[in-house]
PDB file of N, CA and C in Angstrom:
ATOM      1  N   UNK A   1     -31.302  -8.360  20.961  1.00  0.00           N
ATOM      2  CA  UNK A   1     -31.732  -7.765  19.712  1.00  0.00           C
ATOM      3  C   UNK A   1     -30.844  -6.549  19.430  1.00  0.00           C
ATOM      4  N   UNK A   2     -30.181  -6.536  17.993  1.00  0.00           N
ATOM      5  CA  UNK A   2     -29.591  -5.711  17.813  1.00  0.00           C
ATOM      6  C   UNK A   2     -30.386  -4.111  17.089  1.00  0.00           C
ATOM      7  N   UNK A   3     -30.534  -3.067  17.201  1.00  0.00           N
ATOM      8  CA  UNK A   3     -30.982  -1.964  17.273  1.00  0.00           C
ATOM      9  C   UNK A   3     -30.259  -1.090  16.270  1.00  0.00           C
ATOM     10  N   UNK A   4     -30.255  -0.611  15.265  1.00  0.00           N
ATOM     11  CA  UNK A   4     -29.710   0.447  14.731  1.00  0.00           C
ATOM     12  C   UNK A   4     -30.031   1.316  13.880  1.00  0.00           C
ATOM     13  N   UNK A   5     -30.156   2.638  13.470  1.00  0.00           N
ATOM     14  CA  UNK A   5     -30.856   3.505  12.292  1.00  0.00           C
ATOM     15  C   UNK A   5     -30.000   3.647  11.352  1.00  0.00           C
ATOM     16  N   UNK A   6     -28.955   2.945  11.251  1.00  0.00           N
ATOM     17  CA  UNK A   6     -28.262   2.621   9.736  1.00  0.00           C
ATOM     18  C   UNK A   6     -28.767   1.380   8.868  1.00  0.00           C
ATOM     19  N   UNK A   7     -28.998   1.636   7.690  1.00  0.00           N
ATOM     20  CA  UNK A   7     -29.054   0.250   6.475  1.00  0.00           C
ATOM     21  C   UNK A   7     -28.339  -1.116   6.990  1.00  0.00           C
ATOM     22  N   UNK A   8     -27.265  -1.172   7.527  1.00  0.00           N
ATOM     23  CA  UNK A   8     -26.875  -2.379   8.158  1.00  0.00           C
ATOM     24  C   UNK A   8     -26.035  -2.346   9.488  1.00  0.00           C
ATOM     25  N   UNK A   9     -25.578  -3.396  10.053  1.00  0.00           N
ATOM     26  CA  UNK A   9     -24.961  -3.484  11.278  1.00  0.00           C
ATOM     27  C   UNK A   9     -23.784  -3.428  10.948  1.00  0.00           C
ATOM     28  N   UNK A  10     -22.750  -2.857  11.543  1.00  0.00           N
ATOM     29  CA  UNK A  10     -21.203  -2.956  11.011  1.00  0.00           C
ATOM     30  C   UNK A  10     -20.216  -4.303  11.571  1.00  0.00           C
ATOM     31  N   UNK A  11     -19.710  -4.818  10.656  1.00  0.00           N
ATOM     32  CA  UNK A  11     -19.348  -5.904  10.570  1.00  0.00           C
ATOM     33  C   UNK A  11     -19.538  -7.155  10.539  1.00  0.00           C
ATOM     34  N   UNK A  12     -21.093  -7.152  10.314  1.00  0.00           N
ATOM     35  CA  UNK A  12     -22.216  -8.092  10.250  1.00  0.00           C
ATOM     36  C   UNK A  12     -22.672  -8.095   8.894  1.00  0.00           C
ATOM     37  N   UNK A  13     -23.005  -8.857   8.316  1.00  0.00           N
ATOM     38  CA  UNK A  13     -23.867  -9.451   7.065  1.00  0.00           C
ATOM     39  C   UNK A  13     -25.227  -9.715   7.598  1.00  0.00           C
ATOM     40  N   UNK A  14     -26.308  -8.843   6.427  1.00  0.00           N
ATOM     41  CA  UNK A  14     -27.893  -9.841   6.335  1.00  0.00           C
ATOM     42  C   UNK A  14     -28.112 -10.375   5.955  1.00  0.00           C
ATOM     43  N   UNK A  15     -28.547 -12.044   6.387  1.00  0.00           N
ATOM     44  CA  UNK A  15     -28.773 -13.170   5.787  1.00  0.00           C
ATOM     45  C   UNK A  15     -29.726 -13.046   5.013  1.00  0.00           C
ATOM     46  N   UNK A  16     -30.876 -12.546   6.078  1.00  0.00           N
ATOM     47  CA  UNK A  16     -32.480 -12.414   6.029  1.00  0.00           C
ATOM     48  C   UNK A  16     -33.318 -11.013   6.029  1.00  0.00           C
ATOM     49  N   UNK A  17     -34.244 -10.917   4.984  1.00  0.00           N
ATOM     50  CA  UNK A  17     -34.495  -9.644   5.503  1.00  0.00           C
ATOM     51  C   UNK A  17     -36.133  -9.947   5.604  1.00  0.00           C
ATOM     52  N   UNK A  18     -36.954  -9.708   6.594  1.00  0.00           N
ATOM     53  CA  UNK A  18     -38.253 -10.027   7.219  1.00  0.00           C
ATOM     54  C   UNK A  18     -39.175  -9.104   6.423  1.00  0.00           C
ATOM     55  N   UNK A  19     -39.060  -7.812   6.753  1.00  0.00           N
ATOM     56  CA  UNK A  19     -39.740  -6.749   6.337  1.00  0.00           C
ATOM     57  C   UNK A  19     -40.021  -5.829   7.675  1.00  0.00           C
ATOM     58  N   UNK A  20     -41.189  -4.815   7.591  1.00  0.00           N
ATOM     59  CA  UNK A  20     -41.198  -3.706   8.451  1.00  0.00           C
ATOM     60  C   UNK A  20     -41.955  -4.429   9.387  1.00  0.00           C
ATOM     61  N   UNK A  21     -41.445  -3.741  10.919  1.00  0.00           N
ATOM     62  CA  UNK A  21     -42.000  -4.073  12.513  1.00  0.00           C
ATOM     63  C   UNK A  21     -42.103  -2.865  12.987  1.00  0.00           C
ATOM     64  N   UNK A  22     -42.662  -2.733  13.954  1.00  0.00           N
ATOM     65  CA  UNK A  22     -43.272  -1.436  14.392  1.00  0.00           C
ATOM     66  C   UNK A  22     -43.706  -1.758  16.139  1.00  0.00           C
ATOM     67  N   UNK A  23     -43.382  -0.713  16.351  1.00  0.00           N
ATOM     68  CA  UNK A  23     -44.614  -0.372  17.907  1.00  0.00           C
ATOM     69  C   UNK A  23     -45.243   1.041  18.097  1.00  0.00           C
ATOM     70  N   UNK A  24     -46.023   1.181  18.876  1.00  0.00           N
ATOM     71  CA  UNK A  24     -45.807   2.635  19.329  1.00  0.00           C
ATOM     72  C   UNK A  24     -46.521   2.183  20.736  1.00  0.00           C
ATOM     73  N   UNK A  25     -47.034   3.852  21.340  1.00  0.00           N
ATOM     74  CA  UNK A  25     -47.733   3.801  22.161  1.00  0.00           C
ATOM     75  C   UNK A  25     -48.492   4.941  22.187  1.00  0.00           C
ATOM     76  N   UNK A  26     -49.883   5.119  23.223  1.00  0.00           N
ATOM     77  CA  UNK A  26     -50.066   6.991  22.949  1.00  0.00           C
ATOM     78  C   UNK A  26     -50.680   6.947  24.611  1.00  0.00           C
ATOM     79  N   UNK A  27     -49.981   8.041  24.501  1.00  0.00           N
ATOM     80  CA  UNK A  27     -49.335   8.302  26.382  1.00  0.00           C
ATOM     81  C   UNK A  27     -50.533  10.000  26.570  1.00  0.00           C
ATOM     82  N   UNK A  28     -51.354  10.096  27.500  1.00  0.00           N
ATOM     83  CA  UNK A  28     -52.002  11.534  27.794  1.00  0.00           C
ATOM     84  C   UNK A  28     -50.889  12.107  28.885  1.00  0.00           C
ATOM     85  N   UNK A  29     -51.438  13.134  28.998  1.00  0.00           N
ATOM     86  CA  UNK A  29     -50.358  14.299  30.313  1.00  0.00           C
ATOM     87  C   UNK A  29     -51.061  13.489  31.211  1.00  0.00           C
ATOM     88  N   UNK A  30     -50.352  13.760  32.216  1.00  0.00           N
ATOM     89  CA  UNK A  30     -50.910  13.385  33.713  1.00  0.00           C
ATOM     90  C   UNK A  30     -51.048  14.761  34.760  1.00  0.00           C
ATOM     91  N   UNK A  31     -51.826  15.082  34.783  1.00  0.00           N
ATOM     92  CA  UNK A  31     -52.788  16.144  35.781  1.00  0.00           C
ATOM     93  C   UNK A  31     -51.587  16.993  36.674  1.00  0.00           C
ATOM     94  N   UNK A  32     -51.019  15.940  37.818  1.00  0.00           N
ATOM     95  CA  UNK A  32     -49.979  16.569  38.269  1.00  0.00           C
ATOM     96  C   UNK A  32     -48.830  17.186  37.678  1.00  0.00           C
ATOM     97  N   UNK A  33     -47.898  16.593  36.557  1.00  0.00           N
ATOM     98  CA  UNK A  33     -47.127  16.619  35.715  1.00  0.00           C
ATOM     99  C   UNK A  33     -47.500  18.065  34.789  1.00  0.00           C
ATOM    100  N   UNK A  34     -48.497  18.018  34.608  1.00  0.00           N
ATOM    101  CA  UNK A  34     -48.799  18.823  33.530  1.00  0.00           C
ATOM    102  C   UNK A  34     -49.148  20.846  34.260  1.00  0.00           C
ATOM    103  N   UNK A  35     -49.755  20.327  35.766  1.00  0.00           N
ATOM    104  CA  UNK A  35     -49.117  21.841  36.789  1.00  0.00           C
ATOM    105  C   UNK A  35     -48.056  22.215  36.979  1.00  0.00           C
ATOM    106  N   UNK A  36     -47.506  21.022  37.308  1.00  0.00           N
ATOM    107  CA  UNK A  36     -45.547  21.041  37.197  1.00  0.00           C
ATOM    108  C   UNK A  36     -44.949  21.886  36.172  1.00  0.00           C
ATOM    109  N   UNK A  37     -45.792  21.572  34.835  1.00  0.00           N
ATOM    110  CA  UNK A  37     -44.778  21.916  33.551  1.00  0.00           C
ATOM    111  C   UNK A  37     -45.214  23.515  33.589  1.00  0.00           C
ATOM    112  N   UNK A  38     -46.534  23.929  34.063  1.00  0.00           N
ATOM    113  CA  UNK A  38     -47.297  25.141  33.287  1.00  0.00           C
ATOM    114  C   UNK A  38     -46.329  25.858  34.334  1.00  0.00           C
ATOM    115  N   UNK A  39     -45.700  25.552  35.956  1.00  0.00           N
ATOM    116  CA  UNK A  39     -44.990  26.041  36.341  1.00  0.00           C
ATOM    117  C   UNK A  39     -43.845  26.483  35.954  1.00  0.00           C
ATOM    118  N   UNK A  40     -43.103  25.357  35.238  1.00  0.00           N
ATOM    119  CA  UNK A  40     -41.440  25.937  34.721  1.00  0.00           C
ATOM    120  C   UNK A  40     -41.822  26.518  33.486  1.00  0.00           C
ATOM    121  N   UNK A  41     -43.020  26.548  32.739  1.00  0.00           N
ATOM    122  CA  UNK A  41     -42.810  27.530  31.917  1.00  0.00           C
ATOM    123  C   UNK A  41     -42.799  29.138  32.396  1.00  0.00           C
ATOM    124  N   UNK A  42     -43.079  28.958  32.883  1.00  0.00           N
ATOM    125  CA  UNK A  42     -43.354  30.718  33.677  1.00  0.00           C
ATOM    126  C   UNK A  42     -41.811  30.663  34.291  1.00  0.00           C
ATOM    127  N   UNK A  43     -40.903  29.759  34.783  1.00  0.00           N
ATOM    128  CA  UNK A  43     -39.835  30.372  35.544  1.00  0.00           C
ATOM    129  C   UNK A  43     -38.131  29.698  34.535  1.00  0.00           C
ATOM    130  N   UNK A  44     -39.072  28.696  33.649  1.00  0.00           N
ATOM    131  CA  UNK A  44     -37.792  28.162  33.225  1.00  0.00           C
ATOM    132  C   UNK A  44     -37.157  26.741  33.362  1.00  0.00           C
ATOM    133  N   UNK A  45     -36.348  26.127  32.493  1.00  0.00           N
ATOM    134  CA  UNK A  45     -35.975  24.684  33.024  1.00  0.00           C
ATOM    135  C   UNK A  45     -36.898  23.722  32.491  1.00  0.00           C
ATOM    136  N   UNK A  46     -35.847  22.907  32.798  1.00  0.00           N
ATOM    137  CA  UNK A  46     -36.468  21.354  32.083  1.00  0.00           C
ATOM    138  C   UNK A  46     -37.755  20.845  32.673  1.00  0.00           C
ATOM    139  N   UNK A  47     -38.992  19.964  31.434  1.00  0.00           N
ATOM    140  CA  UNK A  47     -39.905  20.126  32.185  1.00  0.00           C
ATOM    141  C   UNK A  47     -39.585  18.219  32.105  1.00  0.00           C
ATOM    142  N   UNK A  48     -38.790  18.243  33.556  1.00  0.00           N
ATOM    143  CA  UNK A  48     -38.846  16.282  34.193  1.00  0.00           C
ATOM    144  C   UNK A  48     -40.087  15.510  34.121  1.00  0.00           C
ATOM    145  N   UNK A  49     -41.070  16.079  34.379  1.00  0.00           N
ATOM    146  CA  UNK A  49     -42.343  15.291  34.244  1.00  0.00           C
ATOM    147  C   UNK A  49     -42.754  14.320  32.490  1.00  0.00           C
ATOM    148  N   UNK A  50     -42.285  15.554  31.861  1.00  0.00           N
ATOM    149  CA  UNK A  50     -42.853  15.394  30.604  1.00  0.00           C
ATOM    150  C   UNK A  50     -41.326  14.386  29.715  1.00  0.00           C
ATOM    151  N   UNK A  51     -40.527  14.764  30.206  1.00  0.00           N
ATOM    152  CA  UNK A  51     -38.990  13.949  29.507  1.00  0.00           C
ATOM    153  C   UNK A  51     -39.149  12.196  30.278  1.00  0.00           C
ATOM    154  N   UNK A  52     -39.768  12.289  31.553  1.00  0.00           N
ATOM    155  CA  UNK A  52     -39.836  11.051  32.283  1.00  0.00           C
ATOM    156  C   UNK A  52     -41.022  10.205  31.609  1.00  0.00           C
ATOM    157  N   UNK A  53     -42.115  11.099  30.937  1.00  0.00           N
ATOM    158  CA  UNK A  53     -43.204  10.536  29.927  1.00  0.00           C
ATOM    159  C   UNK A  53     -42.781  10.087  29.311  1.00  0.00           C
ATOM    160  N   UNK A  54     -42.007  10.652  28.259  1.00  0.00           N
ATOM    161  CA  UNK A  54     -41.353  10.582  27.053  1.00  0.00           C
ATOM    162  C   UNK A  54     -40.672   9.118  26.504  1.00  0.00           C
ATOM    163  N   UNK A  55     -39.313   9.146  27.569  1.00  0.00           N
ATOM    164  CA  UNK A  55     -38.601   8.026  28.163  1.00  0.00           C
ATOM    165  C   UNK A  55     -39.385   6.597  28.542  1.00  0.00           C
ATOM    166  N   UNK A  56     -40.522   6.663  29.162  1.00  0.00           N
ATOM    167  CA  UNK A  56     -41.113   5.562  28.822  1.00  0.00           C
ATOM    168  C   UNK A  56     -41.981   5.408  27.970  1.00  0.00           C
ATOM    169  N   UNK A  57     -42.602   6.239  27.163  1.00  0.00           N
ATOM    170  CA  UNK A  57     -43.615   5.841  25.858  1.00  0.00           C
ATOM    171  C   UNK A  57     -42.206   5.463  24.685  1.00  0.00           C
ATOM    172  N   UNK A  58     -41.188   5.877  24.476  1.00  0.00           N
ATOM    173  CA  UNK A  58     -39.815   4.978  23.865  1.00  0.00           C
ATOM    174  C   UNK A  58     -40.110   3.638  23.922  1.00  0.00           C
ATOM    175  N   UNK A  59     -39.374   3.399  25.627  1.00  0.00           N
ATOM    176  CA  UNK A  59     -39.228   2.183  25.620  1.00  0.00           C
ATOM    177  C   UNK A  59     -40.154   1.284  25.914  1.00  0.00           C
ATOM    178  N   UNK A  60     -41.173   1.396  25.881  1.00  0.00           N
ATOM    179  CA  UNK A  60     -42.393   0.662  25.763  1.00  0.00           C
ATOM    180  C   UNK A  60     -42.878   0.537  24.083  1.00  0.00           C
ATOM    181  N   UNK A  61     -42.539   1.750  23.320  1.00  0.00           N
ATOM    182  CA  UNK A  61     -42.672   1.834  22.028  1.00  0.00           C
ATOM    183  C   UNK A  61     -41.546   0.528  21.163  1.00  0.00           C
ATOM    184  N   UNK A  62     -40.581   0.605  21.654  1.00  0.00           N
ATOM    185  CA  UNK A  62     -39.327  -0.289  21.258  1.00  0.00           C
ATOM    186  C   UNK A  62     -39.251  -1.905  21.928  1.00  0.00           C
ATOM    187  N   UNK A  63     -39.934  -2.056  22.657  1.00  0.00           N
ATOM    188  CA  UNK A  63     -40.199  -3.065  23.842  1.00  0.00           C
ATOM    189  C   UNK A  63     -41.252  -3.749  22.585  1.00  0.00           C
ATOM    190  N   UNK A  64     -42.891  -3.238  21.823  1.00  0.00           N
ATOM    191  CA  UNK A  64     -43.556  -3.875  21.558  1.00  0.00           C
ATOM    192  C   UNK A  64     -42.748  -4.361  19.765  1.00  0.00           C
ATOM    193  N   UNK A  65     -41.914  -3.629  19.540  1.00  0.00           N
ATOM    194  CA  UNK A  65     -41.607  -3.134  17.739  1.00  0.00           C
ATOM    195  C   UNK A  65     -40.089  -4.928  18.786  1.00  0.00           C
ATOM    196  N   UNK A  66     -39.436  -4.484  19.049  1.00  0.00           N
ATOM    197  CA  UNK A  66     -38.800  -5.916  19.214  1.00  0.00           C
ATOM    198  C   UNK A  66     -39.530  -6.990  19.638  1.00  0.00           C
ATOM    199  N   UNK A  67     -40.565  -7.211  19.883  1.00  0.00           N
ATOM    200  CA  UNK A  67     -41.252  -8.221  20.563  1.00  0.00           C
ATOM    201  C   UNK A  67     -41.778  -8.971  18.912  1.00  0.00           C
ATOM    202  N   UNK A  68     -42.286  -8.085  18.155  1.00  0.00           N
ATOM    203  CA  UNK A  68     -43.149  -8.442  17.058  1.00  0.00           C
ATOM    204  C   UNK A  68     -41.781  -9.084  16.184  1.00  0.00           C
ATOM    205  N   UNK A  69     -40.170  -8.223  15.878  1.00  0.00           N
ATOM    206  CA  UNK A  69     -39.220  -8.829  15.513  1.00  0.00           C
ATOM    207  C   UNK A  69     -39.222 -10.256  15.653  1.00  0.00           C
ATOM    208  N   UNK A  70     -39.407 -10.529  17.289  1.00  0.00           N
ATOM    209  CA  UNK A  70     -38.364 -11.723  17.729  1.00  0.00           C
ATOM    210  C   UNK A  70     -39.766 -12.735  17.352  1.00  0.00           C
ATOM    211  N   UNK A  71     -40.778 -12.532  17.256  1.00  0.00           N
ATOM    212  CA  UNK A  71     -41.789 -13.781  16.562  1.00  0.00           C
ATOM    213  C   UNK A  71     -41.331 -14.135  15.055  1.00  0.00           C
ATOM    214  N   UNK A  72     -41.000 -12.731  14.182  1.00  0.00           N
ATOM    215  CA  UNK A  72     -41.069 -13.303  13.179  1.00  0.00           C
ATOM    216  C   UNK A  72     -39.430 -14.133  13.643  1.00  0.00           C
ATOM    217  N   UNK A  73     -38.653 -14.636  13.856  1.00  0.00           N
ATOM    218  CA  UNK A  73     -37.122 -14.700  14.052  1.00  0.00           C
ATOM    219  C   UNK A  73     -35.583 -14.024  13.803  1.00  0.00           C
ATOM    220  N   UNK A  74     -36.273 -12.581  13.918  1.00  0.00           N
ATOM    221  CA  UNK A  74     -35.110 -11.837  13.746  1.00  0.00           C
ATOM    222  C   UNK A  74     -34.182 -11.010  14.792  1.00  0.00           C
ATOM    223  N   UNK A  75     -32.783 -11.250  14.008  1.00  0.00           N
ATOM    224  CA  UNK A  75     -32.124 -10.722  15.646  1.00  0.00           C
ATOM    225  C   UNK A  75     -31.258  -9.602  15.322  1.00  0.00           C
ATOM    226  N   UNK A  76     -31.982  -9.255  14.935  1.00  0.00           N
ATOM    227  CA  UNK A  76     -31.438  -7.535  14.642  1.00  0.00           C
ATOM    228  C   UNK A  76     -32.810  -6.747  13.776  1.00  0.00           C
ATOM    229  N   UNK A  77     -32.822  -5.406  13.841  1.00  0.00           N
ATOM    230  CA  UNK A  77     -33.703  -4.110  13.207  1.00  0.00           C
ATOM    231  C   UNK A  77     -32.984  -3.376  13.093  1.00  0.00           C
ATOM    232  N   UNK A  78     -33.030  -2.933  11.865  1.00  0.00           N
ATOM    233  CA  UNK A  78     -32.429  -1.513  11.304  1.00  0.00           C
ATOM    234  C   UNK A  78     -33.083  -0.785  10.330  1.00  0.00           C
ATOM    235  N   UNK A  79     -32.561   0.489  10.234  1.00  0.00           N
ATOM    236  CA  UNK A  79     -33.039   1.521   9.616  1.00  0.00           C
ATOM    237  C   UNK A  79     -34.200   2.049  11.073  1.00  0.00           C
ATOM    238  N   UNK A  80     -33.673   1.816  12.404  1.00  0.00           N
ATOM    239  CA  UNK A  80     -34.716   2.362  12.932  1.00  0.00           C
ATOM    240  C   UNK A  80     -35.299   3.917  13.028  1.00  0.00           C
ATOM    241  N   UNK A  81     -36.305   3.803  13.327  1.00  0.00           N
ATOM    242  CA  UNK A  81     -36.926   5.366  12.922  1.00  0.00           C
ATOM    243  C   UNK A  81     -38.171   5.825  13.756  1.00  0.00           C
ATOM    244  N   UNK A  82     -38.245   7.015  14.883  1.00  0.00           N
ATOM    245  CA  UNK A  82     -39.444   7.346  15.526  1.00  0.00           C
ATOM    246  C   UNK A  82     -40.317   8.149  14.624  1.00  0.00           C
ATOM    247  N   UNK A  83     -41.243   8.398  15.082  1.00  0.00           N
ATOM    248  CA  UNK A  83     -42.299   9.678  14.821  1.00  0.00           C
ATOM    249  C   UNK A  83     -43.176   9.928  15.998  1.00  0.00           C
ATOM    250  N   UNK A  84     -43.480  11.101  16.069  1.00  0.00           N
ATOM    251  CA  UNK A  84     -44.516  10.892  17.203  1.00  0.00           C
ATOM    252  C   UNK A  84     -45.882  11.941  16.368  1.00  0.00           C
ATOM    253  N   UNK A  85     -46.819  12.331  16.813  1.00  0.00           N
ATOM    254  CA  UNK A  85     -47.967  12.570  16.242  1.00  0.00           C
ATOM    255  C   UNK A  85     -49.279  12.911  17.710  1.00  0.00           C
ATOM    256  N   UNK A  86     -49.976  14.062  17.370  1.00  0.00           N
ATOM    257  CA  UNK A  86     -50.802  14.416  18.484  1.00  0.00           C
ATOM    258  C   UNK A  86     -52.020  13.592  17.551  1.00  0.00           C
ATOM    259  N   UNK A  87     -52.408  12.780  18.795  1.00  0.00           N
ATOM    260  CA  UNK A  87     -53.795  11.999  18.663  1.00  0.00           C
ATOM    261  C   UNK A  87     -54.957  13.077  19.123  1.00  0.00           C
ATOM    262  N   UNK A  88     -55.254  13.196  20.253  1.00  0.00           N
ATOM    263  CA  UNK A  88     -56.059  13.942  20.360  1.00  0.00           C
ATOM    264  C   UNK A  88     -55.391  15.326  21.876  1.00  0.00           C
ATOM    265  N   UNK A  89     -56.149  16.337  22.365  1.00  0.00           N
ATOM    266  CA  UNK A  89     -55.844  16.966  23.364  1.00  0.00           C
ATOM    267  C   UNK A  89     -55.263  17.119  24.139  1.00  0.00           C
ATOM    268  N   UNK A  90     -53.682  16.528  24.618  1.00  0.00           N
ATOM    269  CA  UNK A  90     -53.339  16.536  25.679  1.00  0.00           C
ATOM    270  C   UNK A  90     -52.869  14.927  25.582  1.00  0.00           C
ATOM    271  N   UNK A  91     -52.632  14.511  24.106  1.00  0.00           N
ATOM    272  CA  UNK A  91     -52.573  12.960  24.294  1.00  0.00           C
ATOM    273  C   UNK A  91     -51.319  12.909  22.904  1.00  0.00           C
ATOM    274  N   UNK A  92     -50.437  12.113  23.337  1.00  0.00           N
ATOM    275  CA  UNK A  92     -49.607  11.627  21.795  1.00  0.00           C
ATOM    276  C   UNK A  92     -49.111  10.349  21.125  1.00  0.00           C
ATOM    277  N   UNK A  93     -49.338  10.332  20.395  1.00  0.00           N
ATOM    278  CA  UNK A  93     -48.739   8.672  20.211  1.00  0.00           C
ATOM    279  C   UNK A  93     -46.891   8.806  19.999  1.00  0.00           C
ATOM    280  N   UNK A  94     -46.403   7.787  19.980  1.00  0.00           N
ATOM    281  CA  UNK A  94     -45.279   7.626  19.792  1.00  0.00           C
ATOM    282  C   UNK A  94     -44.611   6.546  18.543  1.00  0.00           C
ATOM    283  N   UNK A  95     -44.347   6.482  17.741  1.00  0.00           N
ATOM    284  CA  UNK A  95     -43.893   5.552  16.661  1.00  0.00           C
ATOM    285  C   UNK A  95     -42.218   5.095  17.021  1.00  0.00           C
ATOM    286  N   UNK A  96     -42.202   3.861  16.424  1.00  0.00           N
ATOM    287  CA  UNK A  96     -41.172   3.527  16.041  1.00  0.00           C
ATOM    288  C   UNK A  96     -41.418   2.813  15.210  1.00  0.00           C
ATOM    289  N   UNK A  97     -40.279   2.300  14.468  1.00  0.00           N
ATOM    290  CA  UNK A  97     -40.336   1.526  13.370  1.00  0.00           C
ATOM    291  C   UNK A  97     -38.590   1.031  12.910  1.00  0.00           C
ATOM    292  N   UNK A  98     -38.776   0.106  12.056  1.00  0.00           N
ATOM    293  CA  UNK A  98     -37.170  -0.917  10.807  1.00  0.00           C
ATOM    294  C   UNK A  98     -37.522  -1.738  10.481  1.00  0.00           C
ATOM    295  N   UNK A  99     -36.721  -2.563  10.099  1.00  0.00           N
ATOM    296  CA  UNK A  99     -36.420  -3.207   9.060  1.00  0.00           C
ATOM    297  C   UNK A  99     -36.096  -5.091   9.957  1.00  0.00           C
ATOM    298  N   UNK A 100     -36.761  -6.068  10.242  1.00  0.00           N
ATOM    299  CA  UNK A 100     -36.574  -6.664  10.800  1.00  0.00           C
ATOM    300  C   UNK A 100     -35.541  -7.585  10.216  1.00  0.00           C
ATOM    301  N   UNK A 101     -34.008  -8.212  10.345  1.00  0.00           N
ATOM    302  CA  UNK A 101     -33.720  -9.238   9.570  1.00  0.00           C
ATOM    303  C   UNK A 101     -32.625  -9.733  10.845  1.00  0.00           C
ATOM    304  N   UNK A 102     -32.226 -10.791   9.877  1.00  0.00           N
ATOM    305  CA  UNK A 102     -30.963 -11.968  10.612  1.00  0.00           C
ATOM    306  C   UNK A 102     -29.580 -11.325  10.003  1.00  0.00           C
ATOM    307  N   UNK A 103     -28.838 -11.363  10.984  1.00  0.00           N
ATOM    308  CA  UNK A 103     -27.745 -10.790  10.636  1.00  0.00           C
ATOM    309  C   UNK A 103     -26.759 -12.000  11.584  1.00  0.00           C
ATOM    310  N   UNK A 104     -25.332 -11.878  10.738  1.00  0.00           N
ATOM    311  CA  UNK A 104     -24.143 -13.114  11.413  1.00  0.00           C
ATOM    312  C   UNK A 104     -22.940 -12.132  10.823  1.00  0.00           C
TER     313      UNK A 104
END
């Protein structure tokens, strides 16, 4: 599956255009992770716990948004686009979203 946040693929033509596909996910802190972080805020530095969250609510977010693509039969998405959004306390969802079509 081809992936991109431009209007089209370069050097490719759209045959087909499907319409909008999507995934997300919504990921809470995790207990340990989240002592970890209250730590480097007090001293500094990247907080790994929370970027290693991150990194997989993506690709789990992009994992379900191509899955829904490849039913309807498309082998490429573009115009892709995240958002993320606080659901509730300590919890976030993650968006993605494009444009599902056939491209040659």
């Amino acid at each position: 599956m081809i992936l991109v946040n431009t209007e089209t693929v370069p050097t490719k033509s759209i045959k087909t255009t499907f319409g909008i596909v999507s995934g997300s996910t919504v990921r809470a802190k995790h207990f340990g992770r989240d002592m970890m972080a209250g730590i480097k805020n007090v001293f500094g530095g990247e907080l790994k716990g929370y970027t290693e969250l991150l990194e997989e609510s993506r690709s789990q977010a992009i994992s379900r948004m191509i899955a829904q693509a490849e039913l309807m039969g498309a082998n490429a998405i573009v115009n892709v686009r995240f958002a993320t959004s606080s659901v509730a306390a300590g919890a976030a969802e993650i968006y993605v979203y494009g444009t599902a079509v056939v491209v040659e």
